[in-house]
N, C-alpha and C. Protein backbone atom coordinates (compact mmCIF):
# COMPACT_ATOMS: atom_id res chain seq x y z
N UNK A 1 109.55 79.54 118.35
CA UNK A 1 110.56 80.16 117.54
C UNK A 1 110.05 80.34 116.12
N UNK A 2 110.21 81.13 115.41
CA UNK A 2 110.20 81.77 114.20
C UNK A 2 111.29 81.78 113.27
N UNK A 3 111.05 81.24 112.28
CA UNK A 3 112.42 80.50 111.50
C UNK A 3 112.31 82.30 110.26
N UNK A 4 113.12 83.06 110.37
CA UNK A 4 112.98 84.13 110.03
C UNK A 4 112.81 84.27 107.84
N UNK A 5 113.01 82.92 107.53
CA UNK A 5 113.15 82.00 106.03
C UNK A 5 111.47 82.32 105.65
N UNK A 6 110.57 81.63 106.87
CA UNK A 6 109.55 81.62 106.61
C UNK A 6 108.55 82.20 106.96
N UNK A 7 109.20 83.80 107.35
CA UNK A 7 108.58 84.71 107.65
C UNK A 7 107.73 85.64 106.38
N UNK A 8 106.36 85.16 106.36
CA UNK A 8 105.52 84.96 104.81
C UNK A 8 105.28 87.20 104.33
N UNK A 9 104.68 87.45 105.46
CA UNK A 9 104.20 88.94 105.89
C UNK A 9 104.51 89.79 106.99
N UNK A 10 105.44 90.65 106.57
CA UNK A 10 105.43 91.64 107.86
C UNK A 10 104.56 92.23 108.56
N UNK A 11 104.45 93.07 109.51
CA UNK A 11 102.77 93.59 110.30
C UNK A 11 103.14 94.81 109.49
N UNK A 12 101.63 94.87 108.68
CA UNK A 12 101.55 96.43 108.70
C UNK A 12 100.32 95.99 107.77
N UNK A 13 99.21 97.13 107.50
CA UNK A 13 97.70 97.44 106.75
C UNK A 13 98.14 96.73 105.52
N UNK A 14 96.98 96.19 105.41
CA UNK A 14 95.59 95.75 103.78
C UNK A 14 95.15 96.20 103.93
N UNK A 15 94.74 97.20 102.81
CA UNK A 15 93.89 98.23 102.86
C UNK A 15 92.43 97.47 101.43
N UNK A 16 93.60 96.67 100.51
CA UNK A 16 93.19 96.28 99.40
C UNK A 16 94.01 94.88 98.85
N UNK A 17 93.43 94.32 97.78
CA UNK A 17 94.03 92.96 97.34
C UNK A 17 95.28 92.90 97.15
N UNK A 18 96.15 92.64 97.50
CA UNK A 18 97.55 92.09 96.89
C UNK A 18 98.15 90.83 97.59
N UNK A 19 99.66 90.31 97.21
CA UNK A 19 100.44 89.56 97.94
C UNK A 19 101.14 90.37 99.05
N UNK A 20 101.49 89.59 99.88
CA UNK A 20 101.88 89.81 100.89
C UNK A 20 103.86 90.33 100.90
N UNK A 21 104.17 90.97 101.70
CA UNK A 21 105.57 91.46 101.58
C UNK A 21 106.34 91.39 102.32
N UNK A 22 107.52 91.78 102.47
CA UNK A 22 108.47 91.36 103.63
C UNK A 22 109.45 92.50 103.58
N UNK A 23 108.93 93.36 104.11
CA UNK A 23 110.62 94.58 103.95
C UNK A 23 109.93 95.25 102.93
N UNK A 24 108.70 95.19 102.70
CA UNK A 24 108.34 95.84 101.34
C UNK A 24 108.53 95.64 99.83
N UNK A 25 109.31 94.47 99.96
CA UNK A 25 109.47 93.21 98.86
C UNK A 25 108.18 92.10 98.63
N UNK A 26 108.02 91.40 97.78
CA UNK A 26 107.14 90.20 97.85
C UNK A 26 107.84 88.98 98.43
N UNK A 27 107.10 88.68 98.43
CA UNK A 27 107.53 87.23 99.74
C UNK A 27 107.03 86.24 99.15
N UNK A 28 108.05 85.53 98.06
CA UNK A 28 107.96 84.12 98.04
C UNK A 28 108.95 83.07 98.34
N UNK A 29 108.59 82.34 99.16
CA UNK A 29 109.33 80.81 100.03
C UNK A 29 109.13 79.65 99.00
N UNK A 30 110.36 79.10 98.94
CA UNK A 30 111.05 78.37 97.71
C UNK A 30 110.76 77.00 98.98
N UNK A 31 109.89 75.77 99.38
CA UNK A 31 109.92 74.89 100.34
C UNK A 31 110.50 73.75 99.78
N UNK A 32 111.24 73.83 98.35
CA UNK A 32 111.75 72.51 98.05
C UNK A 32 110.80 71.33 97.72
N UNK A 33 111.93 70.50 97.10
CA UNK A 33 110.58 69.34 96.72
C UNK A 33 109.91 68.23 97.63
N UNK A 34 109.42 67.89 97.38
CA UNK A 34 108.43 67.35 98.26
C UNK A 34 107.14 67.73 98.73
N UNK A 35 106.30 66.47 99.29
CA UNK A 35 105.35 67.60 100.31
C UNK A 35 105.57 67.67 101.69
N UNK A 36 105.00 69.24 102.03
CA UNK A 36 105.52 69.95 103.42
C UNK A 36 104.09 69.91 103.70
N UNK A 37 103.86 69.65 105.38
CA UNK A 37 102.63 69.90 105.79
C UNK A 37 103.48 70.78 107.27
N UNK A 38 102.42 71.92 107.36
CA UNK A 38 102.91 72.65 108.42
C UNK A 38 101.66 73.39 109.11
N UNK A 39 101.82 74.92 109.34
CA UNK A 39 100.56 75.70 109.88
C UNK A 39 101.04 76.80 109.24
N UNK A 40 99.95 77.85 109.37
CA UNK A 40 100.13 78.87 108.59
C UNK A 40 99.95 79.95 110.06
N UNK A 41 100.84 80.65 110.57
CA UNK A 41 100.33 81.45 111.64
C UNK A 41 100.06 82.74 111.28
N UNK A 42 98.73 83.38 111.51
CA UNK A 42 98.29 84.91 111.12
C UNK A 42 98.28 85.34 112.60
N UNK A 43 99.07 86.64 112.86
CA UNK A 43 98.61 87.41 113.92
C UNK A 43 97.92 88.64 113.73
N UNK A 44 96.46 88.90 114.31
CA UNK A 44 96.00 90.11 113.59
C UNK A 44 96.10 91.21 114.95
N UNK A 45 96.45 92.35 114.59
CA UNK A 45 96.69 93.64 115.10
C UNK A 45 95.45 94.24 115.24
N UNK A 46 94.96 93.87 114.03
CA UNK A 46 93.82 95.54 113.85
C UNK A 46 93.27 94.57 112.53
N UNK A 47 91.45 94.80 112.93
CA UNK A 47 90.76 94.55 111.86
C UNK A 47 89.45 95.67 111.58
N UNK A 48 89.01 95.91 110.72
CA UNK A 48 88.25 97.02 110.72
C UNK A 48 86.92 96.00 110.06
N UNK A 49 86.18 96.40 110.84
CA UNK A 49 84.45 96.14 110.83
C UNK A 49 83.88 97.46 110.97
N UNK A 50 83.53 97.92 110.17
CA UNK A 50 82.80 99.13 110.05
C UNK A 50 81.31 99.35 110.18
N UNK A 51 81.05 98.31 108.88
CA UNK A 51 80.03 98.48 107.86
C UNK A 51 79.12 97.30 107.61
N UNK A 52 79.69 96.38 108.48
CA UNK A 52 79.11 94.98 108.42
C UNK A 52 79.14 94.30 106.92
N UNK A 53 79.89 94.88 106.53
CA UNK A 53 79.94 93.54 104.88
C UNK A 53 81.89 93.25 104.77
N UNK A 54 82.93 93.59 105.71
CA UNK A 54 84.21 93.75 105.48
C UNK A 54 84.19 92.10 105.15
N UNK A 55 84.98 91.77 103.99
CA UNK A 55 85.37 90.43 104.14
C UNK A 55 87.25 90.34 103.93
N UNK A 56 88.24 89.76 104.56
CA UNK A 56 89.34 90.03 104.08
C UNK A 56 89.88 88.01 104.17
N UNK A 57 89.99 87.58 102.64
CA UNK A 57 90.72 86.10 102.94
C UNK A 57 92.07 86.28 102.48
N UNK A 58 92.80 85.20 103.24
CA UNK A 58 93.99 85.13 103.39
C UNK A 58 94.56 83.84 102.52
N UNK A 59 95.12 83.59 101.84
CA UNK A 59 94.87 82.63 101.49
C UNK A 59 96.65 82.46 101.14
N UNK A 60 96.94 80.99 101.95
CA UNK A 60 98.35 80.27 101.46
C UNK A 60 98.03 80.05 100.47
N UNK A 61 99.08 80.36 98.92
CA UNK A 61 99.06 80.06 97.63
C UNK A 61 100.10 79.22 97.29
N UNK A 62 100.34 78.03 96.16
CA UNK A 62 100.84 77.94 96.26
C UNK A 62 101.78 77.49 94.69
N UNK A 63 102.85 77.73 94.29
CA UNK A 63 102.64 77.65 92.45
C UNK A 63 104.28 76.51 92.39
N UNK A 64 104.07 76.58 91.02
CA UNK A 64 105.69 75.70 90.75
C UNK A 64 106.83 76.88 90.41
N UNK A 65 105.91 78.11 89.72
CA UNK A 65 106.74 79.12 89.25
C UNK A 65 106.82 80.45 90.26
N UNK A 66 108.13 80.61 90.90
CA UNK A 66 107.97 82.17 91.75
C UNK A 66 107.84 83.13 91.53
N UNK A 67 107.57 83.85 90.06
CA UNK A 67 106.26 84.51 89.65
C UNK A 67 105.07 84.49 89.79
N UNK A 68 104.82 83.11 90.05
CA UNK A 68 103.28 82.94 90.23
C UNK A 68 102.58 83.38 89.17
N UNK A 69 103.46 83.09 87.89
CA UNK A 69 102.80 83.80 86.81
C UNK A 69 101.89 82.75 85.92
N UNK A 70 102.14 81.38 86.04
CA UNK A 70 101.24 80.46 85.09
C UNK A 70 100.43 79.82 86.30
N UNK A 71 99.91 78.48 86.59
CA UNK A 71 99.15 78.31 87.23
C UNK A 71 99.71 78.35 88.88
N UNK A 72 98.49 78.66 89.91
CA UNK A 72 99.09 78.71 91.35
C UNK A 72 97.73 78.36 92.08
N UNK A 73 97.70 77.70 92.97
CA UNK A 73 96.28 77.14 93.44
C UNK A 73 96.67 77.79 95.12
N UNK A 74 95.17 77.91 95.49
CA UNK A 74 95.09 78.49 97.03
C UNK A 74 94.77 77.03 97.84
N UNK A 75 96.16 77.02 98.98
CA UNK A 75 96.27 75.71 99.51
C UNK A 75 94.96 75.98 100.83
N UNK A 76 95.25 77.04 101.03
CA UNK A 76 94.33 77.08 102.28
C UNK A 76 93.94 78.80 102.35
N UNK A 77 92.92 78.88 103.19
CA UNK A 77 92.15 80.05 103.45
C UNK A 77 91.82 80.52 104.43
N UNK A 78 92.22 81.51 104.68
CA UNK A 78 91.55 81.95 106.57
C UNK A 78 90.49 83.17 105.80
N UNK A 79 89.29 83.01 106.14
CA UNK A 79 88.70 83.85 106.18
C UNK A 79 88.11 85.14 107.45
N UNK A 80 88.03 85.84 107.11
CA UNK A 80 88.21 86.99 108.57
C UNK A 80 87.22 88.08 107.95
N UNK A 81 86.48 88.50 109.09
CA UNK A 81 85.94 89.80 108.77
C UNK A 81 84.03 90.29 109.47
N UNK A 82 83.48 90.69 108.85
CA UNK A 82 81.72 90.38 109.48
C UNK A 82 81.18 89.53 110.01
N UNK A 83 80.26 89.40 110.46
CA UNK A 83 79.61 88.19 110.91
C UNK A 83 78.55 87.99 109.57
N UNK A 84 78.29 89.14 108.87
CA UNK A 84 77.09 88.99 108.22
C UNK A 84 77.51 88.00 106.92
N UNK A 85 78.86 88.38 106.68
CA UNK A 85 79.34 87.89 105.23
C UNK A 85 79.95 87.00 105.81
N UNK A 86 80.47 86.32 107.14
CA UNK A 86 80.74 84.93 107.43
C UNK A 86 80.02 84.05 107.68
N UNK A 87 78.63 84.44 107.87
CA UNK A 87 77.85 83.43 108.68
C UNK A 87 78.00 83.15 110.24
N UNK A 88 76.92 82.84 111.01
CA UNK A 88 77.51 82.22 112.58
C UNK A 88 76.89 84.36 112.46
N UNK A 89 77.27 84.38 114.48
CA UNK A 89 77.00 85.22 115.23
C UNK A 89 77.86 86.69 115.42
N UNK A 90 79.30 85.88 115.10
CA UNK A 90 80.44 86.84 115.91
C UNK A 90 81.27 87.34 114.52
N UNK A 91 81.70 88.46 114.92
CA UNK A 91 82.25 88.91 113.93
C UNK A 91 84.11 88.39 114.44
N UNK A 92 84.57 88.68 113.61
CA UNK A 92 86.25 88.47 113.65
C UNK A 92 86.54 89.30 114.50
N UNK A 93 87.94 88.70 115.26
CA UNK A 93 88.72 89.83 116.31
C UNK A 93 90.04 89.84 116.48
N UNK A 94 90.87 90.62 116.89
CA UNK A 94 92.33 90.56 116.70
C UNK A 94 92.81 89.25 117.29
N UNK A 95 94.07 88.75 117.52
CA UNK A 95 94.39 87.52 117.94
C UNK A 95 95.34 86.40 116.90
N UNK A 96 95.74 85.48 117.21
CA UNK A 96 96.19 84.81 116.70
C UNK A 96 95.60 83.50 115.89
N UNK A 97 95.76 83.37 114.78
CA UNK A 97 94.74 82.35 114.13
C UNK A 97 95.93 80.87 113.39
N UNK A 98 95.84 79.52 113.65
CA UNK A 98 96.41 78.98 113.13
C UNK A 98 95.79 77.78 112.39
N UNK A 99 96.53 77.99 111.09
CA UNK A 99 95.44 77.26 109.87
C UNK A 99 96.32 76.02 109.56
N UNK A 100 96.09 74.58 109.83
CA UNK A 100 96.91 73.78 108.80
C UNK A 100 96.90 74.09 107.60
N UNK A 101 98.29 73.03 106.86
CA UNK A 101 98.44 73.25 105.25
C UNK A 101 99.42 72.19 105.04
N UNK A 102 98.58 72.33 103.44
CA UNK A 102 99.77 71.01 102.87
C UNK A 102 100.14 71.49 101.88
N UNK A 103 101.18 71.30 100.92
CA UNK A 103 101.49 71.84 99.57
C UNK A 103 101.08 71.16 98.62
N UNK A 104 100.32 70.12 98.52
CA UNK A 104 100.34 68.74 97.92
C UNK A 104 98.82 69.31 97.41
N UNK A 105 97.72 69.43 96.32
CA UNK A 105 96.48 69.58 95.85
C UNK A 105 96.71 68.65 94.95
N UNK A 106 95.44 67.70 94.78
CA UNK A 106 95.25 67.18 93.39
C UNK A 106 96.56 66.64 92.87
N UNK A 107 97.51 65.75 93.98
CA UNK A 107 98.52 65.07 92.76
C UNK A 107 99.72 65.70 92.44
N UNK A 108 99.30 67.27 92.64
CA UNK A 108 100.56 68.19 92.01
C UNK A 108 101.09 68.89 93.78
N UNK A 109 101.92 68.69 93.47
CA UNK A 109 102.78 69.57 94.96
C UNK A 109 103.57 71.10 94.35
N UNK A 110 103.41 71.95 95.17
CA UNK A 110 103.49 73.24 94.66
C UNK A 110 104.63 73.75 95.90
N UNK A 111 105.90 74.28 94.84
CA UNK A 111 107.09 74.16 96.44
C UNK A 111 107.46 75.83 96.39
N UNK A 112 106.63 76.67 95.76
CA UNK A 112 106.25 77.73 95.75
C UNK A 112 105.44 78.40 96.75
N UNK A 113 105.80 79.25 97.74
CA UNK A 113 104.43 79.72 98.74
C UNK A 113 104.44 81.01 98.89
N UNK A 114 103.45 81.77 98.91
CA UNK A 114 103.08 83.14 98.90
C UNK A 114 101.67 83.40 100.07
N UNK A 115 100.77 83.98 100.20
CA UNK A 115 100.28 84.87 101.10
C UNK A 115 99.61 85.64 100.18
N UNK A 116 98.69 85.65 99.92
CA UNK A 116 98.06 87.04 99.34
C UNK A 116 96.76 87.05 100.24
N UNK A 117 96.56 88.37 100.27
CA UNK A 117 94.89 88.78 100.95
C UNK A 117 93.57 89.26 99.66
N UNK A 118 92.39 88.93 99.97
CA UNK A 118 91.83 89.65 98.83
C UNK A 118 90.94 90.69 100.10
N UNK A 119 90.84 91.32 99.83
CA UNK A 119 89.70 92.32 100.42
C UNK A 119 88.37 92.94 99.38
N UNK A 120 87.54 92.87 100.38
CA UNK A 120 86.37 92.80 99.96
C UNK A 120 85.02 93.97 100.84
N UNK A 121 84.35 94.17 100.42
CA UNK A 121 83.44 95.09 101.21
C UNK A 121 83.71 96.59 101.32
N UNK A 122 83.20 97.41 102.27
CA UNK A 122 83.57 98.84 101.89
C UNK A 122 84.55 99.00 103.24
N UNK A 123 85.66 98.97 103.16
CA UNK A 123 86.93 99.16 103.56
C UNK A 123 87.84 100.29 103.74
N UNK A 124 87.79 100.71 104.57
CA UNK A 124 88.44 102.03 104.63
C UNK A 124 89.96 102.00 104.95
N UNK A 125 90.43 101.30 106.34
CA UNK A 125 91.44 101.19 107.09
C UNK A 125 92.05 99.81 106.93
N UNK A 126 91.12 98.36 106.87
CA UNK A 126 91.14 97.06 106.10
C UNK A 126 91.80 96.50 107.77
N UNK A 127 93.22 95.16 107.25
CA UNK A 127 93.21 94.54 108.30
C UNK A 127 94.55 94.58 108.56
N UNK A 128 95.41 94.50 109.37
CA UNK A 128 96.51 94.68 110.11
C UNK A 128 96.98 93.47 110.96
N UNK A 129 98.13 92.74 110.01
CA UNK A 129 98.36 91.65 110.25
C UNK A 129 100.17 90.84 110.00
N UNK A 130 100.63 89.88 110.43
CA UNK A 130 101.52 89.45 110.20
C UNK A 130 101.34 87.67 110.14
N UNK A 131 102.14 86.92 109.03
CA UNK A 131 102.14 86.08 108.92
C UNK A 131 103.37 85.40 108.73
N UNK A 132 103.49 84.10 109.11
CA UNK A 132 104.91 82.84 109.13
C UNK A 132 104.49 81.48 109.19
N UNK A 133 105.29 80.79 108.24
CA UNK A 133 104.88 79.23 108.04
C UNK A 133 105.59 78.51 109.57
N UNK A 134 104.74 77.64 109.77
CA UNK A 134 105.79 76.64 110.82
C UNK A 134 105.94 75.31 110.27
N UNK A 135 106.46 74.75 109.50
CA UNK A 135 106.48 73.14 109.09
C UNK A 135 106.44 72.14 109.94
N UNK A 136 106.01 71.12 109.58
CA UNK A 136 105.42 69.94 110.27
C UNK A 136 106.80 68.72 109.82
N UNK A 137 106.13 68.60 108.91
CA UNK A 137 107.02 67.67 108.32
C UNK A 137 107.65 67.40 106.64
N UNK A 138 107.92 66.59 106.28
CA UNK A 138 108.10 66.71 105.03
C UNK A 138 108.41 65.24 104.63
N UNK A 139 107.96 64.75 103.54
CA UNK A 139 107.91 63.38 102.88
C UNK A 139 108.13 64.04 101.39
């Protein structure tokens, strides 16, 4: 089940860097205080490897402010894309990818969460994807 609260990214193209959206809004999840440890689920549709240098990271962010306008640290990272710019043999492929996460870095807990992608390489079409938190627990 899919708690529709923590539904981070709707499916549709990265073509280029931004945060992630929901309805075509930005998508930031308010997780309250404490720390939350959960998973981060990416489903990818469509990834474009063209050119052998595509790199696209994903990265749970996570801040005190829902602007994300003073400091915001990247809790976790899925990286996706070439083989050449990942290292290892295989390049990335559509499918489902699930990343633990904690909100907790360095002391400071961040009850702020966002999604942004950076894209990287020569990118035409980029990556085609949807994302949702699942929580674990909370202390």
């Amino acid at each position: 089940m899919i708690d529709n609260d923590l539904i981070m990214k709707d499916a549709g193209l990265v073509a280029s860097s931004a945060a992630a959206t929901v309805g075509g809004e930005a998508q930031v999840v308010d997780v309250g205080e404490g720390i939350v440890k959960g998973e981060l689920v990416v489903d990818v549709t469509a990834i474009e490897i063209a050119d052998n240098d595509e790199l696209f990271k994903i990265s749970l962010q996570g801040s005190s402010k829902s602007d994300f306008a003073d400091t915001f640290e990247d809790l976790v990272i899925l990286e996706l894309g070439a083989a050449e710019v990942l290292g290892g043999d295989q390049d990335s492929t559509t499918g489902r990818y699930v990343v633990p996460f904690r909100t907790e870095r360095n002391q400071t807990v961040y009850d702020q969460l966002r999604v942004y992608t950076t894209v990287s390489g020569t990118v035409g079409t980029g990556i085609n994807f949807s994302a949702y938190l699942r929580p674990q627990t909370k202390q």
